[in-house]
Protein backbone atom coordinates (compact mmCIF):
# COMPACT_ATOMS: atom_id res chain seq x y z
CA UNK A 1 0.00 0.00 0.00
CA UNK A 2 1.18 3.14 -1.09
CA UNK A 3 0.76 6.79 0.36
CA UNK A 4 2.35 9.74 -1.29
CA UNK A 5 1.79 13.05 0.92
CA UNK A 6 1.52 15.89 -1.51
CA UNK A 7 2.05 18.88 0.11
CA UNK A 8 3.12 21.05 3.06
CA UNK A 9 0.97 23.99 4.65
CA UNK A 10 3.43 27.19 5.82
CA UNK A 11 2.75 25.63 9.65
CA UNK A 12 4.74 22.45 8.60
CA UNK A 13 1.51 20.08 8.65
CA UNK A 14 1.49 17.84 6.07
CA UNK A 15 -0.97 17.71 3.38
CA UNK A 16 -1.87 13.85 3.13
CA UNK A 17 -4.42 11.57 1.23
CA UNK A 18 -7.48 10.03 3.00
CA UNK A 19 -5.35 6.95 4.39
CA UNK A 20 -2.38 9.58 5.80
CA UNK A 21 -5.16 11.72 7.37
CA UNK A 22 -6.56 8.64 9.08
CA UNK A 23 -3.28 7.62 10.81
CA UNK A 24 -2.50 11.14 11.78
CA UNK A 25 -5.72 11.12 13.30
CA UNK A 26 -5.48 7.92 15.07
CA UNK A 27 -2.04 8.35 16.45
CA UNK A 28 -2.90 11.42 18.46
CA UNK A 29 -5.63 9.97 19.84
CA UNK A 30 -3.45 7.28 21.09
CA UNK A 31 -0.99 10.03 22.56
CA UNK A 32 -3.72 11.58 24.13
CA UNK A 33 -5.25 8.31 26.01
CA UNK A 34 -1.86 7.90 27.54
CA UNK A 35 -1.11 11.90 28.62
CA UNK A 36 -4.88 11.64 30.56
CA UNK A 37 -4.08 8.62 32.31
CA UNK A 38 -0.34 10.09 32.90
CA UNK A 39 -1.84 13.20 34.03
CA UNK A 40 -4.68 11.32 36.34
CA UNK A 41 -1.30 9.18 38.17
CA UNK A 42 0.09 12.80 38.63
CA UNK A 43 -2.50 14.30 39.75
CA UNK A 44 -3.12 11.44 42.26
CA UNK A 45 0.51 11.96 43.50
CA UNK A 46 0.09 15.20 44.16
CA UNK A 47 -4.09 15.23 46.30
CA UNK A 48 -2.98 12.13 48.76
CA UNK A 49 0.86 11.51 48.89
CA UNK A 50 0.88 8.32 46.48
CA UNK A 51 -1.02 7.03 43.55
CA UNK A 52 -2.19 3.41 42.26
CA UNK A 53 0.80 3.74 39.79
CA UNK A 54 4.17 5.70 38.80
CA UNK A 55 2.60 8.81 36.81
CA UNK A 56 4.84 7.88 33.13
CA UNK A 57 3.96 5.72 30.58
CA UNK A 58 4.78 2.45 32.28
CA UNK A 59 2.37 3.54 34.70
CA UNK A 60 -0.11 4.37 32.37
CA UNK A 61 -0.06 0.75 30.51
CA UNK A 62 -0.64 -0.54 33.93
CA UNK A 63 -3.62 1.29 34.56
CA UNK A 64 -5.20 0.81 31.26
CA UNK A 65 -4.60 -2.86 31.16
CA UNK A 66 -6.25 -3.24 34.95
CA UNK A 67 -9.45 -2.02 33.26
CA UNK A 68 -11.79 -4.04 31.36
CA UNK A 69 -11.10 -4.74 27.99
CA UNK A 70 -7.74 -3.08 28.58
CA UNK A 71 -5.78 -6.02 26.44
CA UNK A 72 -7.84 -4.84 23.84
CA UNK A 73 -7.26 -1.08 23.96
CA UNK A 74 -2.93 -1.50 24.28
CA UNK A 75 -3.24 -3.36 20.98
CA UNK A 76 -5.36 -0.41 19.91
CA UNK A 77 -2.91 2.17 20.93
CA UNK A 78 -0.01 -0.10 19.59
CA UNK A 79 -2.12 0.72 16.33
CA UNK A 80 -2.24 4.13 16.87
CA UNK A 81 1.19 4.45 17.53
CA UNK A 82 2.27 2.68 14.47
CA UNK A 83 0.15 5.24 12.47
CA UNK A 84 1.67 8.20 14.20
CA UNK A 85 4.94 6.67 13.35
CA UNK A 86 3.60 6.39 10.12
CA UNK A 87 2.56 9.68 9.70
CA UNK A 88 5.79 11.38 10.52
CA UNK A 89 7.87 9.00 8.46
CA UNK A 90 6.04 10.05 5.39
CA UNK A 91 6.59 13.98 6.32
CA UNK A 92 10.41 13.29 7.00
CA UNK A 93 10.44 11.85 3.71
CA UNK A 94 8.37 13.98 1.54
CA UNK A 95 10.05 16.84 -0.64
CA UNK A 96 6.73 18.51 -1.03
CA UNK A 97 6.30 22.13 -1.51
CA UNK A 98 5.98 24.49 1.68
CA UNK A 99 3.09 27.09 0.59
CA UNK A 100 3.50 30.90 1.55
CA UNK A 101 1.01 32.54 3.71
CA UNK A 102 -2.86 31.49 2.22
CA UNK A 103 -0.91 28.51 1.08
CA UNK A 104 0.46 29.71 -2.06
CA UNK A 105 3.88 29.88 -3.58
CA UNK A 106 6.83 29.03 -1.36
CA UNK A 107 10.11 26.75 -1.49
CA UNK A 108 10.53 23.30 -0.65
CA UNK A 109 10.31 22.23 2.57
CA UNK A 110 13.24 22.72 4.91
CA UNK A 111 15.66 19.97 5.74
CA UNK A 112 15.64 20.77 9.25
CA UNK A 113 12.08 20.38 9.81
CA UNK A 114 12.28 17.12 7.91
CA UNK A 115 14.67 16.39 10.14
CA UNK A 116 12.83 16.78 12.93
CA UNK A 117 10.12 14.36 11.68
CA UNK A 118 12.41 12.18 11.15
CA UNK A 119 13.29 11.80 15.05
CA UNK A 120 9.51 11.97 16.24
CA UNK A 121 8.99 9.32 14.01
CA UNK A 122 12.09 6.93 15.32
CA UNK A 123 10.50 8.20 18.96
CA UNK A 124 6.86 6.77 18.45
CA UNK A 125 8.49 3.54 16.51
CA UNK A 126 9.98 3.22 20.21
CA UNK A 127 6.96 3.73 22.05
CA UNK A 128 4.73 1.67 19.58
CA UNK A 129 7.61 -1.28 20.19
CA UNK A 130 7.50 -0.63 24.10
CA UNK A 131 3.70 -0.69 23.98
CA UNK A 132 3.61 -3.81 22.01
CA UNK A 133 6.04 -5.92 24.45
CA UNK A 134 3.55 -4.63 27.60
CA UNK A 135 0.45 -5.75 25.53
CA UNK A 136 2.40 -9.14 24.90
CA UNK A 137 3.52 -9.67 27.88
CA UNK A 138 7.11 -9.68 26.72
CA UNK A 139 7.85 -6.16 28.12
CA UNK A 140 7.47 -4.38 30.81
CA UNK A 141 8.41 -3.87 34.65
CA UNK A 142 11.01 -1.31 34.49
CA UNK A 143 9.32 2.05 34.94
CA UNK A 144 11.08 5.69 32.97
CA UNK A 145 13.10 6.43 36.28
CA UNK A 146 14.91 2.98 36.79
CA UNK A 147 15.45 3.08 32.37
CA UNK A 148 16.72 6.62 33.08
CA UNK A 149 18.98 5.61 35.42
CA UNK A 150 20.30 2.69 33.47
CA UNK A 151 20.47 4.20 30.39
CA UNK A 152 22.99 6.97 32.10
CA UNK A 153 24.85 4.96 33.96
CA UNK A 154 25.58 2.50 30.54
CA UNK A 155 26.44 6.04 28.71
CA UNK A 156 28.66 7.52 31.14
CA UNK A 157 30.79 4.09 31.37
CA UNK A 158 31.14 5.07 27.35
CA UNK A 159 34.60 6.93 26.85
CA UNK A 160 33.54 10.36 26.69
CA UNK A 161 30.49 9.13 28.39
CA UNK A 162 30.04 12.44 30.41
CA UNK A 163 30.31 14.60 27.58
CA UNK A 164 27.46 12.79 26.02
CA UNK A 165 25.28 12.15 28.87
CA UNK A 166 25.30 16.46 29.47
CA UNK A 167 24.86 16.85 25.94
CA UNK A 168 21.82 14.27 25.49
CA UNK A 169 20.51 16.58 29.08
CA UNK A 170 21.17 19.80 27.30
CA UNK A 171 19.12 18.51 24.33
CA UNK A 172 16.13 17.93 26.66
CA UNK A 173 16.10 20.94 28.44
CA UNK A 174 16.02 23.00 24.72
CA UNK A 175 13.55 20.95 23.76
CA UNK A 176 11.33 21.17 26.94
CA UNK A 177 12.47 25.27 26.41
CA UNK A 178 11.17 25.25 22.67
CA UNK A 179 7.95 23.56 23.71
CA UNK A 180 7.13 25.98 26.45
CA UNK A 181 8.43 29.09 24.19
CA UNK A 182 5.90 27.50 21.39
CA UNK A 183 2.95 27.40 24.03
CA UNK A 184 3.39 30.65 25.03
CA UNK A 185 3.73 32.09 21.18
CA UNK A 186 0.68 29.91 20.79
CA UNK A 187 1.92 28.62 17.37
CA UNK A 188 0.24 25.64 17.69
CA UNK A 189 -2.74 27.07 16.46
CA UNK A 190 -1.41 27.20 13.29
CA UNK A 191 -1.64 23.58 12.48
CA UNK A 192 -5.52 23.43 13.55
CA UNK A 193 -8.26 24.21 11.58
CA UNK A 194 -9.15 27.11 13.34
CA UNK A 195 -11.71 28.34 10.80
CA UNK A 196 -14.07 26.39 11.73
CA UNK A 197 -14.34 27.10 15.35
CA UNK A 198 -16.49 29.20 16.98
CA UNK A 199 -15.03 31.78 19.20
CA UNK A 200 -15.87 30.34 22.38
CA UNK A 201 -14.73 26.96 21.24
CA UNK A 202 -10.85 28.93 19.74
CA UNK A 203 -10.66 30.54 23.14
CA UNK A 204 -11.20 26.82 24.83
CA UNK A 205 -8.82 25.00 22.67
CA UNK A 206 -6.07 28.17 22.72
CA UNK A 207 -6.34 27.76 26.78
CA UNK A 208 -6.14 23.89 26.70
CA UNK A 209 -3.39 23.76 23.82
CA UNK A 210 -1.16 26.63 26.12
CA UNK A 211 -1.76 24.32 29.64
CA UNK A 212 -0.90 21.75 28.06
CA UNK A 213 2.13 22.03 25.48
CA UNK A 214 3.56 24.37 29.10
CA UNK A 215 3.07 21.40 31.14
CA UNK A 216 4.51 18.67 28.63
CA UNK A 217 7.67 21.65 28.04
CA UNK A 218 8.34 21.93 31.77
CA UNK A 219 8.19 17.90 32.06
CA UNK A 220 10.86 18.18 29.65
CA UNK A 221 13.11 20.38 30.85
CA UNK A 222 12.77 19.00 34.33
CA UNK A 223 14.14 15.25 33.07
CA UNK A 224 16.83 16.90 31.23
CA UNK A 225 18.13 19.02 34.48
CA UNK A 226 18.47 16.07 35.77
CA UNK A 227 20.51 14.27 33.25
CA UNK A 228 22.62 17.16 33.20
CA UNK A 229 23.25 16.97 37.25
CA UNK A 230 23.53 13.12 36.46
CA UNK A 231 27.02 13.99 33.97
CA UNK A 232 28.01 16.75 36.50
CA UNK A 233 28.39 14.49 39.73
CA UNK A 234 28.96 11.12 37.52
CA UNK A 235 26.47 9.87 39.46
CA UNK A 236 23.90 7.91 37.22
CA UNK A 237 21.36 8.19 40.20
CA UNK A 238 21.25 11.62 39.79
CA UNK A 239 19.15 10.86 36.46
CA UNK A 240 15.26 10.82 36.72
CA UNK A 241 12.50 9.43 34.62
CA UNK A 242 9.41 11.53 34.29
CA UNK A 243 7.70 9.73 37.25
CA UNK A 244 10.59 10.90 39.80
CA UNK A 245 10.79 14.14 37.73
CA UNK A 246 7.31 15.05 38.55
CA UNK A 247 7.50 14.01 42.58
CA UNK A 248 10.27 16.42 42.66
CA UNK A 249 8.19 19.56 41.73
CA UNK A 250 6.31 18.57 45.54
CA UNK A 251 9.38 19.37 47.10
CA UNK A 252 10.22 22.66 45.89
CA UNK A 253 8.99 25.53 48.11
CA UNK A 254 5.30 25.32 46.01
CA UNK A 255 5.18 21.46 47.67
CA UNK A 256 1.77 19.41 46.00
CA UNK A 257 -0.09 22.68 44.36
CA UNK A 258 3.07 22.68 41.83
CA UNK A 259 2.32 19.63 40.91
CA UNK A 260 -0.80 19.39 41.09
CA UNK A 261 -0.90 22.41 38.15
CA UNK A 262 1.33 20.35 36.27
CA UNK A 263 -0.65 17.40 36.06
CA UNK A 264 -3.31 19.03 35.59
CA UNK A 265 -1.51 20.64 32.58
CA UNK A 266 -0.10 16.44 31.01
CA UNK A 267 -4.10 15.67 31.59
CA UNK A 268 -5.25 19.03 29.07
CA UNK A 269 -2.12 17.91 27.04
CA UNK A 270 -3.92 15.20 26.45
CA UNK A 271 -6.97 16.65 25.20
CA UNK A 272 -5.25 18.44 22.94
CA UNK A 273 -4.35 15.89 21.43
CA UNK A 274 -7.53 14.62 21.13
CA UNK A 275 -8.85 17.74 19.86
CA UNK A 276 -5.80 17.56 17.29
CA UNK A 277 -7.01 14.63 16.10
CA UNK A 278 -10.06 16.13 15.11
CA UNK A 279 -9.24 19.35 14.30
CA UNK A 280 -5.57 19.15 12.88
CA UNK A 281 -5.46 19.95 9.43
CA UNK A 282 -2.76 16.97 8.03
């Protein structure tokens, strides 16, 4: 089966046949399953001390499979998952046209933004592989903060380990940054289909899409500090996954109510992605 994505708008979105559309569609709403159970763990954390599970995505494949007809809905997001992978393997590859502003004229699409594609896509191949082991039962067990600390400690034994363990830290904390930055620009309204909203229902989604993308940012940022202290001490438990990340916003001077906002924030990230599923325009 054969795809060909034609075109990209000036926000970067690709411009995909019916079959394209339809995984774009169904991979965010996978994302966005996972970030409102994430956020719910969180959120739990941060009202009574503990929660029924760590608040990452380990975590969040627990929960779901607990539930009925939960070995039925991790195949479903391993499907979703493979579409989103999908998706942004076909806009890494594509040399379509970038259109101007109204979506005329322009140059071809920028390498760097293909780029860019190209590493979402190799990140949700990862996640629709690590989903499919939990749903098999061939996975699973070790939640983001022990594989955090693992991962570090295998890179630092790496000659010039600590120069790539701050770098790969520095890297998270500039992407959390450029998330955040993006929020607050609220540039992610470009890629919706923002024409067809009311105003009530732009003002929602601009308020929901700025939460969350802040919240997702700051997660971001947070792990990567970490790494970073991690390659500063060579101490590979200094490194945190994004459940230990999050507990550690309840000790700053803020204590629960900062995270508490936060997860509140990962749960809104995730209906934004379930209103980018809908309202995207791929």
């Amino acid at each position: 089966m054969v795809a060909t994505a034609r075109e990209f708008r000036s926000s970067g979105a690709v411009s995909a046949g019916p079959f394209l559309r339809a995984a774009g569609r169904a991979g965010f709403t996978a994302r966005g399953v996972v970030y409102v159970v994430i956020g719910y763990l969180a959120l739990r954390i941060a009202t009574d001390g503990r929660g029924p599970d760590e608040a990452d995505r380990e975590g969040a494949l627990r929960q779901i499979a607990a539930r009925p007809g939960g070995t039925l809905l991790l195949w479903l997001l391993v499907l979703g998952f493979a579409c989103m992978t999908l998706w942004r393997a076909a806009a890494a590859i594509s040399h379509g046209r970038q259109g101007g502003h109204g979506g005329n004229g322009g140059g071809r699409r920028k390498p760097g933004k293909r780029l860019l594609d190209a590493g979402r896509a190799v990140f949700y191949a990862s996640v629709c592989w690590g989903t499919a082991a939990f749903a098999s039962g061939t996975g699973g067990g070790s939640n983001s903060d022990r594989a955090s600390k693992d991962r570090t400690a295998d890179a630092l034994a790496l000659p010039g380990g600590r120069l790539l363990v701050g770098a790969a830290g520095l890297a998270l904390v500039g992407v959390g940054a450029g998330i955040a930055v993006r929020a607050a620009l609220r540039t992610f309204l470009r890629r919706l289909d923002t024409a067809s909203m009311g105003r009530r229902t732009r003002i929602a989604v601009t308020a929901i899409g700025f939460a969350g993308n802040t919240a997702r940012g700051t997660v971001f940022a947070g792990v990567g500090l970490f790494v970073m202290t991690a390659a500063v001490r060579f101490d590979p438990g200094r490194a945190r996954g994004v459940d230990d990340t999050l507990r550690s916003f309840a000790d700053t001077p803020a204590g629960p109510w900062l995270l508490a906002v936060v997860a509140v924030g990962l749960l809104l990230f995730g209906v934004f992605s379930f209103v980018s599923a809908r309202r995207r325009r791929f």
